[in-house]
N, C-alpha and C. Protein backbone atom coordinates (compact mmCIF):
# COMPACT_ATOMS: atom_id res chain seq x y z
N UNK A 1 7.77 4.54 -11.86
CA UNK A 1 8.01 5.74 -11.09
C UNK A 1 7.59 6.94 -11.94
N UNK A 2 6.85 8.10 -11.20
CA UNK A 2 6.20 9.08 -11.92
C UNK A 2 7.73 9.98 -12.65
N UNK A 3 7.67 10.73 -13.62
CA UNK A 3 8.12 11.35 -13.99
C UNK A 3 8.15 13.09 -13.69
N UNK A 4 9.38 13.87 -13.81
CA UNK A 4 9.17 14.86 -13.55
C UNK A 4 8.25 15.61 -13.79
N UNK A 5 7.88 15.19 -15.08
CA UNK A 5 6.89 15.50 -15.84
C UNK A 5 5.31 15.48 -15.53
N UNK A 6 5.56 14.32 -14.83
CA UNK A 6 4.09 14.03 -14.60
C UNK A 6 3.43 14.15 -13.33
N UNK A 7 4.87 14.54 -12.65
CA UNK A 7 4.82 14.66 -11.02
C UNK A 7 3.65 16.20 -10.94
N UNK A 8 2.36 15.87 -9.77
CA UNK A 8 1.66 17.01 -9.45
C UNK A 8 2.54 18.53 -8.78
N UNK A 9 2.18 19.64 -9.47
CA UNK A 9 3.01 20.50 -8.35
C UNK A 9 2.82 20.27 -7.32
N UNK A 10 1.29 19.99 -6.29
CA UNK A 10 1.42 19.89 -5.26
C UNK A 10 1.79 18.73 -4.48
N UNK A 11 2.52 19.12 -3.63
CA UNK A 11 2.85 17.75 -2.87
C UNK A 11 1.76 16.70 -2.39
N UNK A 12 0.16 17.73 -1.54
CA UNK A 12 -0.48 16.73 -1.60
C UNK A 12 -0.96 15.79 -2.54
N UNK A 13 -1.06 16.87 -3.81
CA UNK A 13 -1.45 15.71 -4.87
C UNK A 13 -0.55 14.66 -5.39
N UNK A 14 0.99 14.86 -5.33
CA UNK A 14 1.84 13.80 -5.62
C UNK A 14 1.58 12.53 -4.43
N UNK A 15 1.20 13.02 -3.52
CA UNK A 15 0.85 11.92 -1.98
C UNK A 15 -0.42 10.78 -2.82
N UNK A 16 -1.55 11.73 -3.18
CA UNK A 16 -2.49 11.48 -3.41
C UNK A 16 -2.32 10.18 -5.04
N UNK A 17 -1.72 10.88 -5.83
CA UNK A 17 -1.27 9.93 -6.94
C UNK A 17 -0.75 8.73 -6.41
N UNK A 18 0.29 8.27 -5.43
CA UNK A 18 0.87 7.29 -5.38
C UNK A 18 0.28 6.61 -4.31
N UNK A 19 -0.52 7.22 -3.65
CA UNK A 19 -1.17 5.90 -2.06
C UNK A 19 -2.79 6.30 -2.13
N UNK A 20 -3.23 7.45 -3.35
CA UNK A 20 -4.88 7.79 -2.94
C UNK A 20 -5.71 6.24 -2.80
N UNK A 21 -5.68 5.14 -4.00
CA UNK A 21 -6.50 4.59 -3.77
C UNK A 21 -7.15 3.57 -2.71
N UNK A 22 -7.97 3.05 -2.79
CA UNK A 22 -8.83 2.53 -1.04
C UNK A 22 -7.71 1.71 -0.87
N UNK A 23 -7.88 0.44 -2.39
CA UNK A 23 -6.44 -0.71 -2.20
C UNK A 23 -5.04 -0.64 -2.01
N UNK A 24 -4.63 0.57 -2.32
CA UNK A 24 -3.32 0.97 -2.10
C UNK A 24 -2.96 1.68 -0.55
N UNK A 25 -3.84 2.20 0.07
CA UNK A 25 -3.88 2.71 1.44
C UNK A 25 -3.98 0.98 2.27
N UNK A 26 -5.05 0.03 1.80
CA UNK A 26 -5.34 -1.29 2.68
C UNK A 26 -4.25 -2.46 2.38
N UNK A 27 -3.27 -1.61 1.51
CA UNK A 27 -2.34 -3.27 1.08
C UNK A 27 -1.07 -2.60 2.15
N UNK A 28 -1.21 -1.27 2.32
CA UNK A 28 0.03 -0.43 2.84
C UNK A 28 -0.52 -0.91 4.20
N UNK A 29 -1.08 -0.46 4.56
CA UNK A 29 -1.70 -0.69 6.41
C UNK A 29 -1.64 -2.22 6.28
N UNK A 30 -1.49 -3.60 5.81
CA UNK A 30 -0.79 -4.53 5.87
C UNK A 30 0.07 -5.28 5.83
N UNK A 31 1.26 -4.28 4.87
CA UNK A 31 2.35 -4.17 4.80
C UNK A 31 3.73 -3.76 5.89
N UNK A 32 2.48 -3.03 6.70
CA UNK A 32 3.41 -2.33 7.66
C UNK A 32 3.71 -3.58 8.84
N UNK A 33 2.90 -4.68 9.02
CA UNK A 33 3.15 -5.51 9.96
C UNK A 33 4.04 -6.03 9.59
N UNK A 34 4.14 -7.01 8.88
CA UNK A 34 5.12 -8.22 7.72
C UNK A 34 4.78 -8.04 6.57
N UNK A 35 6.14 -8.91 6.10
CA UNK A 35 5.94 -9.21 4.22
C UNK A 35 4.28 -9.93 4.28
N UNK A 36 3.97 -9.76 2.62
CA UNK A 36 2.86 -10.71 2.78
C UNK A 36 2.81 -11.17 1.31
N UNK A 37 2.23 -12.64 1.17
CA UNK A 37 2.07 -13.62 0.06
C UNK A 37 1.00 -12.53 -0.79
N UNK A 38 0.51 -12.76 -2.37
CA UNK A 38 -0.40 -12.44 -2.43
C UNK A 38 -1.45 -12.74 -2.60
N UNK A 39 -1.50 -14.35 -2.42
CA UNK A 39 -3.21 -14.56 -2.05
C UNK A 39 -3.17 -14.51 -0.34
N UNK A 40 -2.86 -14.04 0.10
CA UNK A 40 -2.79 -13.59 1.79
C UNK A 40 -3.23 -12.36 1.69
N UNK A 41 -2.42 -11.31 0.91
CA UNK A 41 -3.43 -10.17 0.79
C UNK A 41 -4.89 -10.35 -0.21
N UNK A 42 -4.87 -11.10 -0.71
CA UNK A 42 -5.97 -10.94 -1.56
C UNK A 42 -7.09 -11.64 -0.94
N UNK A 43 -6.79 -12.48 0.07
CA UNK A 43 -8.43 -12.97 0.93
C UNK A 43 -8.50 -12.06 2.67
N UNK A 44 -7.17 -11.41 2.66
CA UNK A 44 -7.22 -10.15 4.01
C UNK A 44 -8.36 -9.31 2.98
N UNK A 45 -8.30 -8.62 2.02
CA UNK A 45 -7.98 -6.95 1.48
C UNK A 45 -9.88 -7.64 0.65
N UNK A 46 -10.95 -8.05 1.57
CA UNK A 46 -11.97 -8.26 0.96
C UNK A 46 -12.85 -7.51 -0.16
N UNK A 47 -13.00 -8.13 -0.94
CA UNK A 47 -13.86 -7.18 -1.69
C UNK A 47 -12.50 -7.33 -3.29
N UNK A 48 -11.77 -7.02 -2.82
CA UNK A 48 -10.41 -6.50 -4.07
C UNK A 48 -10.44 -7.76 -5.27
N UNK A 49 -10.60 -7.15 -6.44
CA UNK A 49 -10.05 -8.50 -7.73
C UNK A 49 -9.15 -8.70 -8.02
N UNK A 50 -8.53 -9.62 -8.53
CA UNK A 50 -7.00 -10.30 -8.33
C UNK A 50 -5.91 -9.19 -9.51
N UNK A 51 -7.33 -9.19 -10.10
CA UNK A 51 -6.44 -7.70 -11.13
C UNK A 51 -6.45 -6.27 -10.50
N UNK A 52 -6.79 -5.88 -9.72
CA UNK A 52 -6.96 -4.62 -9.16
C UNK A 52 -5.90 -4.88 -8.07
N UNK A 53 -5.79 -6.01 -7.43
CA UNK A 53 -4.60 -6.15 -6.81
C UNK A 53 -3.16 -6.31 -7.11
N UNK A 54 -3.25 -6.92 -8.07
CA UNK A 54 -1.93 -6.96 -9.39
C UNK A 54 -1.64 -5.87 -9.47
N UNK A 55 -2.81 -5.13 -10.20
CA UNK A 55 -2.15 -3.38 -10.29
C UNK A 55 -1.76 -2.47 -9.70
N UNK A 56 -2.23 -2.46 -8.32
CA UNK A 56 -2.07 -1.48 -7.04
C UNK A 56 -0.05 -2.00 -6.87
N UNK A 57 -0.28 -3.25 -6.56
CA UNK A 57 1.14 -3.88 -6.56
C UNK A 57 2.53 -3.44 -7.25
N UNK A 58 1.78 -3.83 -8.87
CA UNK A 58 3.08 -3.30 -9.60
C UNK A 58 3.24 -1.48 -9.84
N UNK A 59 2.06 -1.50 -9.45
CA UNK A 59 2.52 0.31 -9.43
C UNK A 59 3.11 1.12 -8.14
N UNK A 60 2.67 0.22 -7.16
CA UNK A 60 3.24 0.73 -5.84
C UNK A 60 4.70 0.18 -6.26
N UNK A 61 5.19 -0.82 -6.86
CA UNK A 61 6.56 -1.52 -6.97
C UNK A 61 7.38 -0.74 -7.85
N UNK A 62 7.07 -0.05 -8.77
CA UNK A 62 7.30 0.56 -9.77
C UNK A 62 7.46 1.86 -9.10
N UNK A 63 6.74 2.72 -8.10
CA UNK A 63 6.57 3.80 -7.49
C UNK A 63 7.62 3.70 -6.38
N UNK A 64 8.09 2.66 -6.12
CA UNK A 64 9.38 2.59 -5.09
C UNK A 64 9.17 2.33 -3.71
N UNK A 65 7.27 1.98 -3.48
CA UNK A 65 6.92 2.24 -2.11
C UNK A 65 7.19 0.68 -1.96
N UNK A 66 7.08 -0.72 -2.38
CA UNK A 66 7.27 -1.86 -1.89
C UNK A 66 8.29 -2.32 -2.84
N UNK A 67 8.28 -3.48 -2.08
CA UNK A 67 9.34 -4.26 -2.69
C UNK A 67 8.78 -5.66 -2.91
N UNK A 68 9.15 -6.48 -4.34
CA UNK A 68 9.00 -7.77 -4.26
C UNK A 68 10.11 -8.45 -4.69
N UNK A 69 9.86 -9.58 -4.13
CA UNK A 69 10.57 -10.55 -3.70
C UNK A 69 10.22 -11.97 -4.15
N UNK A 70 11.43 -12.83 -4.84
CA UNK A 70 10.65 -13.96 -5.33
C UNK A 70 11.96 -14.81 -4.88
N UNK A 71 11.30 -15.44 -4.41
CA UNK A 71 12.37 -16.87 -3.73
C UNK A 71 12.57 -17.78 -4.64
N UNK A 72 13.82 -18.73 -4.87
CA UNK A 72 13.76 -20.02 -6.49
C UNK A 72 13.32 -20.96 -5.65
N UNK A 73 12.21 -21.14 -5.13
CA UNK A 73 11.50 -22.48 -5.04
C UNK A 73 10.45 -22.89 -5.85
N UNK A 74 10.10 -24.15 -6.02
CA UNK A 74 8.58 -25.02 -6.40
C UNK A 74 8.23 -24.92 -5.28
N UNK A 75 6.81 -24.84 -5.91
CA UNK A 75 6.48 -23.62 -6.32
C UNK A 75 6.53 -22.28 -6.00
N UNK A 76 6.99 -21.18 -6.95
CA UNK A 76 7.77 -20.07 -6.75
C UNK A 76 7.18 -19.51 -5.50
N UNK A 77 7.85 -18.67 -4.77
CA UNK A 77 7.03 -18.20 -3.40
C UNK A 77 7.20 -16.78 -3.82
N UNK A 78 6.33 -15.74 -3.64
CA UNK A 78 6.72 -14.23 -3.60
C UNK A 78 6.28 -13.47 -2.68
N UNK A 79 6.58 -12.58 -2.03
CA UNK A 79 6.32 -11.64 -1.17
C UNK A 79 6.51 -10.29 -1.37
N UNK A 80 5.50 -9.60 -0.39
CA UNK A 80 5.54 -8.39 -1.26
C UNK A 80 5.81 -7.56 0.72
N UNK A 81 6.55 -6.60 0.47
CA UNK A 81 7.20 -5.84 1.79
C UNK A 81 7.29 -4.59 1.62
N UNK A 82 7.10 -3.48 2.69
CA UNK A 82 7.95 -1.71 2.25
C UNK A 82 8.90 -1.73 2.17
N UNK A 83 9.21 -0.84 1.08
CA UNK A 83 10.53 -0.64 0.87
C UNK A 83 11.20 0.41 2.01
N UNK A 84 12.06 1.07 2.14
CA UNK A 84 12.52 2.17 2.93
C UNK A 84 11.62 3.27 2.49
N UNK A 85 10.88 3.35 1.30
CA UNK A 85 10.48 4.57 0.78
C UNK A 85 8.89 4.70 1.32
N UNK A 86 8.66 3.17 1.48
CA UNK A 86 7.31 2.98 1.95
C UNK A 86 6.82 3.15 3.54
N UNK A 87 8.49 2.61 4.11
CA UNK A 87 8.31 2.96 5.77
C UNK A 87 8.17 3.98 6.05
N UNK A 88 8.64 5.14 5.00
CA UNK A 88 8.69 6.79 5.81
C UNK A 88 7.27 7.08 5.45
N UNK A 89 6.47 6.54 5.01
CA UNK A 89 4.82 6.62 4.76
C UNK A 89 4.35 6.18 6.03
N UNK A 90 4.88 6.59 7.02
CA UNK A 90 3.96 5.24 8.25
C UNK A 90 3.65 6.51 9.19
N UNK A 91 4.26 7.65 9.28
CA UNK A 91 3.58 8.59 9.89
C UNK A 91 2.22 8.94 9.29
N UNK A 92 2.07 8.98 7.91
CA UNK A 92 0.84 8.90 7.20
C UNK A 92 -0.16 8.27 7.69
N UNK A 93 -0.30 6.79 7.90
CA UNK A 93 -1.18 5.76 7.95
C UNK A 93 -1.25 5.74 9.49
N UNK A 94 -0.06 6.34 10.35
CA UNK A 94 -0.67 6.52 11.71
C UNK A 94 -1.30 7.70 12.09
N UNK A 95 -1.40 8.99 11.00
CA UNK A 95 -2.22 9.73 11.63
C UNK A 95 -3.66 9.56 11.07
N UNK A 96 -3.93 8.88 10.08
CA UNK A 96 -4.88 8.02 8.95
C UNK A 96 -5.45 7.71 10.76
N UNK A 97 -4.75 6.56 10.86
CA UNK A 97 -5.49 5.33 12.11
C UNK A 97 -6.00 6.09 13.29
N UNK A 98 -5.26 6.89 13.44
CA UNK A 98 -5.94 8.05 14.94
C UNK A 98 -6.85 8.87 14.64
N UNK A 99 -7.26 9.66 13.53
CA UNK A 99 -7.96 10.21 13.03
C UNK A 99 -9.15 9.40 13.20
N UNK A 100 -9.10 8.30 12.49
CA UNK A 100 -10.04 6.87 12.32
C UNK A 100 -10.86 6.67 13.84
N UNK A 101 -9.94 6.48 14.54
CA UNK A 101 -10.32 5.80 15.67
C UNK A 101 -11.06 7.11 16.37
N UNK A 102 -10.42 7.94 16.28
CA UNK A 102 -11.09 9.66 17.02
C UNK A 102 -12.71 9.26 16.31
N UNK A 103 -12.69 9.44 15.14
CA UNK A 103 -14.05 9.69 14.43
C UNK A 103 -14.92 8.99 14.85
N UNK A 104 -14.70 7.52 14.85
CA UNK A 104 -15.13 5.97 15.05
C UNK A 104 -15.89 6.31 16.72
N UNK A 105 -14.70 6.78 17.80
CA UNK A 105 -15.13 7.20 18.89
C UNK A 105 -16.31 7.93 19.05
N UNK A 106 -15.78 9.32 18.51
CA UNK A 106 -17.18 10.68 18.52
C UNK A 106 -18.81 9.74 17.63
N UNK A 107 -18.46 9.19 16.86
CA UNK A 107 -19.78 8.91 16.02
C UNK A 107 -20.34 7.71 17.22
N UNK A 108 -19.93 7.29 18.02
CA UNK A 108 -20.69 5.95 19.07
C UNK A 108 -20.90 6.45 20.03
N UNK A 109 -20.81 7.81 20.70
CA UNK A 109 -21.06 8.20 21.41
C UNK A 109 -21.98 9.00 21.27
């Protein structure tokens, strides 16, 4: 979790620090359906390396936006879910998706 210290004055840029990157916006917009395994996100979220996914993970986990979860079975099972901190991000990613779809629209026409 960022520090006072390190926190941007601006709010957008504190937004921007904790969800700017491509993988961290595409693990969130998958997150929002169900929990998910992480080789489930990692053959959804194409293109991503297993270390770039690791990292987006433990920093979003660390940042308070998901949550993981490890079940005591053989072999261990883990899942990764929003936290409460991550659900109030969903007005975000739905005006993200309408925006998207507006643009997507105007440019095919």
């Amino acid at each position: 979790m960022m520090t006072k210290e390190e926190m941007p004055a601006c709010p957008v840029a504190t937004t921007v620090q904790l969800i700017g990157s491509k993988w961290k916006l595409l693990i969130l917009r998958n997150l929002r359906m169900r929990p998910w395994r992480f080789n489930e996100l990692r053959r959804d979220l194409e293109g991503v390396s297993q270390k770039v996914l690791t990292d987006s993970l433990r920093a979003m986990e660390d940042d308070g936006i998901i949550t993981r979860t490890v079940y005591p079975e053989v072999p261990p099972r883990v899942e990764y879910a929003l936290s409460p901190l991550g659900k109030s991000m969903e007005p975000i990613l739905d005006a993200m998706e309408q925006w998207g779809s507006a643009y997507q629209k105007m440019m095919n026409e």
